[in-house]
Protein backbone atom coordinates (compact mmCIF):
# COMPACT_ATOMS: atom_id res chain seq x y z
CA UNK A 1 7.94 -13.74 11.81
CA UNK A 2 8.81 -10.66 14.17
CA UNK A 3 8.44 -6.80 13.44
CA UNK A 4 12.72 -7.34 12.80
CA UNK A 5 12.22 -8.76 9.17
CA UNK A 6 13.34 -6.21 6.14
CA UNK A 7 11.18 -4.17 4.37
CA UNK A 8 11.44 -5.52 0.59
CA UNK A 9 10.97 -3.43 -2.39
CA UNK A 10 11.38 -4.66 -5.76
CA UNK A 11 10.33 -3.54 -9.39
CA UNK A 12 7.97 -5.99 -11.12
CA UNK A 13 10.66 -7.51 -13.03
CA UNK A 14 13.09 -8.03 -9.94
CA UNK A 15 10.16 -10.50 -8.42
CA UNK A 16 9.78 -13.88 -9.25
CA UNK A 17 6.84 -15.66 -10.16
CA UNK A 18 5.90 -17.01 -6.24
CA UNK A 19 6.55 -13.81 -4.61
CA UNK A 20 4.12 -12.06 -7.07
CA UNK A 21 1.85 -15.03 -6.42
CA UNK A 22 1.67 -14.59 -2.98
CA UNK A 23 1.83 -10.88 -2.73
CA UNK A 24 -1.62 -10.90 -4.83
CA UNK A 25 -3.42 -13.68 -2.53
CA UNK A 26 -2.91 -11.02 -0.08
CA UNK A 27 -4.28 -8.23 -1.90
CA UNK A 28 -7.03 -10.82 -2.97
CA UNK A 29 -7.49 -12.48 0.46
CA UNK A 30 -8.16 -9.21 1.95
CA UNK A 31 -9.53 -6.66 -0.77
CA UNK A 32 -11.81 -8.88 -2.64
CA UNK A 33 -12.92 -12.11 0.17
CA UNK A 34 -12.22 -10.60 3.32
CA UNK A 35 -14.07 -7.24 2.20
CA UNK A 36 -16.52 -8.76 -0.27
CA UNK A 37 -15.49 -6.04 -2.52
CA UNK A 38 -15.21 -7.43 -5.60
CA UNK A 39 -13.34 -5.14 -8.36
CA UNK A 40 -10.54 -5.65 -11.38
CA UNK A 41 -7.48 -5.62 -8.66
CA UNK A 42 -4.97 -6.07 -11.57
CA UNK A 43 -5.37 -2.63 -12.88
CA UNK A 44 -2.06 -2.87 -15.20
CA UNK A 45 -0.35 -0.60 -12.72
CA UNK A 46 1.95 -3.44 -11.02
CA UNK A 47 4.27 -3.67 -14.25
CA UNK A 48 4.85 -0.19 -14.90
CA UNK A 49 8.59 0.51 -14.53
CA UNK A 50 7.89 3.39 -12.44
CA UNK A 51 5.86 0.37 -9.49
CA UNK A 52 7.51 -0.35 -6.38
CA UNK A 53 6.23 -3.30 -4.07
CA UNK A 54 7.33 -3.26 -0.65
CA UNK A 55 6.89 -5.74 1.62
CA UNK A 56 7.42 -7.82 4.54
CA UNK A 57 7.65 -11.21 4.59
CA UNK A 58 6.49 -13.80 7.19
CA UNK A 59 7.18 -17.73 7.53
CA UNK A 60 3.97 -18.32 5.58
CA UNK A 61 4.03 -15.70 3.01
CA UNK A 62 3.80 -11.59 3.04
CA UNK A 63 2.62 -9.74 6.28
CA UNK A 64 2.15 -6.49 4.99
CA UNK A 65 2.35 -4.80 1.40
CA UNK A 66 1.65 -2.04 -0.19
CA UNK A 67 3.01 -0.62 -3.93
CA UNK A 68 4.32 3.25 -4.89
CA UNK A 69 3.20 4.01 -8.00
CA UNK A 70 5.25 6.86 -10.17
CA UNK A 71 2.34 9.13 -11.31
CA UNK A 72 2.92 10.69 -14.66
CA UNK A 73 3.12 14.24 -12.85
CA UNK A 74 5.96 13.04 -10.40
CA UNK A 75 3.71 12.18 -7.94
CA UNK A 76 4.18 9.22 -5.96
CA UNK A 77 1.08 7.29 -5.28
CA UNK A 78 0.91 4.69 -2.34
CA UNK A 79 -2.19 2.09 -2.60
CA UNK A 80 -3.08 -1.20 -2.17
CA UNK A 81 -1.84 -1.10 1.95
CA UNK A 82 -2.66 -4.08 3.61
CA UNK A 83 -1.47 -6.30 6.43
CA UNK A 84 -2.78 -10.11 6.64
CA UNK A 85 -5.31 -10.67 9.30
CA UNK A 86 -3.13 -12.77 11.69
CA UNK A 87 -0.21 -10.01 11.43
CA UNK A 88 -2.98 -6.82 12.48
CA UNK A 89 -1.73 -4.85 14.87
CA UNK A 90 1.59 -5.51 15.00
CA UNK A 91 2.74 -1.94 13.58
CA UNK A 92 3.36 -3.82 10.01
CA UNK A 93 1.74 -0.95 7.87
CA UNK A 94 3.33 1.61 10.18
CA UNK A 95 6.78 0.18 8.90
CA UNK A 96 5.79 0.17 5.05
CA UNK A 97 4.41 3.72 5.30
CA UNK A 98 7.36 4.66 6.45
CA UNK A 99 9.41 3.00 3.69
CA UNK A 100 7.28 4.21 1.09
CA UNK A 101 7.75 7.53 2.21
CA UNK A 102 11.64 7.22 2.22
CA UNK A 103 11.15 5.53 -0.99
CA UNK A 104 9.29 8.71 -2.13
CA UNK A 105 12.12 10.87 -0.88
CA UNK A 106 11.14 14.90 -2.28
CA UNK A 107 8.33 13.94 -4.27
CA UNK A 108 4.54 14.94 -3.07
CA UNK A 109 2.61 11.84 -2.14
CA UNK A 110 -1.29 11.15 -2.47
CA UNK A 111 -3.46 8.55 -1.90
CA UNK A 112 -7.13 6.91 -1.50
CA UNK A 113 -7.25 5.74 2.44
CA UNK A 114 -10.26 3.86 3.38
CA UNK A 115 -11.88 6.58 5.96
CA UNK A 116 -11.58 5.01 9.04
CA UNK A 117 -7.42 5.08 8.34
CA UNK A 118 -7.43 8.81 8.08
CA UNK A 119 -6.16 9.27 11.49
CA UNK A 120 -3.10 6.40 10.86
CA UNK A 121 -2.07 8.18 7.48
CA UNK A 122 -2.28 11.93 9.25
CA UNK A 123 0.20 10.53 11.78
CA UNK A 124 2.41 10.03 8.87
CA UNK A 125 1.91 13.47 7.13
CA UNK A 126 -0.97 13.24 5.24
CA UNK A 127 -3.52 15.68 5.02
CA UNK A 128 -7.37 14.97 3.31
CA UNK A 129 -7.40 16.41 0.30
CA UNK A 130 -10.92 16.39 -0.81
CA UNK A 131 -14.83 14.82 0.42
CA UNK A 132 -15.24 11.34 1.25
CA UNK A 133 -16.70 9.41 -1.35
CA UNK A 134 -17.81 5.83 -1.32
CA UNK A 135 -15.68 3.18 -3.53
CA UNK A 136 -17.43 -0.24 -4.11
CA UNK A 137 -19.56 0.04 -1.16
CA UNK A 138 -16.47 1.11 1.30
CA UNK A 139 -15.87 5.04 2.41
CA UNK A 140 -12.82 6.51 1.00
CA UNK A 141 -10.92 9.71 1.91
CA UNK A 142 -8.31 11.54 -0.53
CA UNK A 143 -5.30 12.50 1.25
CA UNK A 144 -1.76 14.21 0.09
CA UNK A 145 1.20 14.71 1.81
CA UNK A 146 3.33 17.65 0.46
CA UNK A 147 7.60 17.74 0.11
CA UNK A 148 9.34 17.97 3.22
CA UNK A 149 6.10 17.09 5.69
């Protein structure tokens, strides 16, 4: 599908059973195979009423996802980015981020970027926040991004 399809966001309970399906082959696909990382990727955190998925969808399923998580301080935590392999560098996670932040609105923002995506979340206003630390086997860099950056 082009860069011209919608960003989707949805609560868990707004998505129905195949779009949840195929949003987590993603995650899967790419998280667990494609990084042979494996860890508990449903971490209870999709269901909370606070979760927001946003996507984009292609012909054959999602291009790009990634969820905003409502943090019990008011923080608004964006994780699990990822774009599918064939849809890479088409500005896909460029789009979400930006949605997300939207989404976000006034709230501070943080999250856990895999290292070498430092310099893609500092062009969206995030700053590292703390050392680099190593996450099953893969550098990661806390990063926050404060109201009104």
């Amino acid at each position: 599908m082009s860069t011209s399809s919608e960003v989707r966001v949805a609560a868990f309970d707004e998505l129905d059973a195949r779009t949840f399906h195929d949003l987590l082959k993603l995650r899967l696909d790419v998280f667990v195979v494609e990084q042979a990382c494996p860890y508990p990727e449903l971490d209870g955190r999709d269901v909370e009423p606070g979760t927001r998925h946003l996507w984009l969808a292609g012909e054959r399923g999602p291009l790009a996802y990634l969820r905003v998580l409502a943090d019990p301080d008011g923080v608004a935590r964006i994780g699990r980015v990822v774009v599918a392999p064939e849809a890479r560098r088409g500005g896909h996670a460029g789009r979400l981020m930006a949605a997300a932040l939207r989404l976000a609105g006034d709230r501070p923002c943080v999250l856990e970027a895999q290292s070498y995506l430092v310099g893609f979340y500092a062009r969206h206003g995030f700053v590292v926040s703390g050392p680099e630390y190593v996450e099953d086997g893969i550098p990661h860099t806390p990063m926050h991004r404060h109201i009104g950056t």
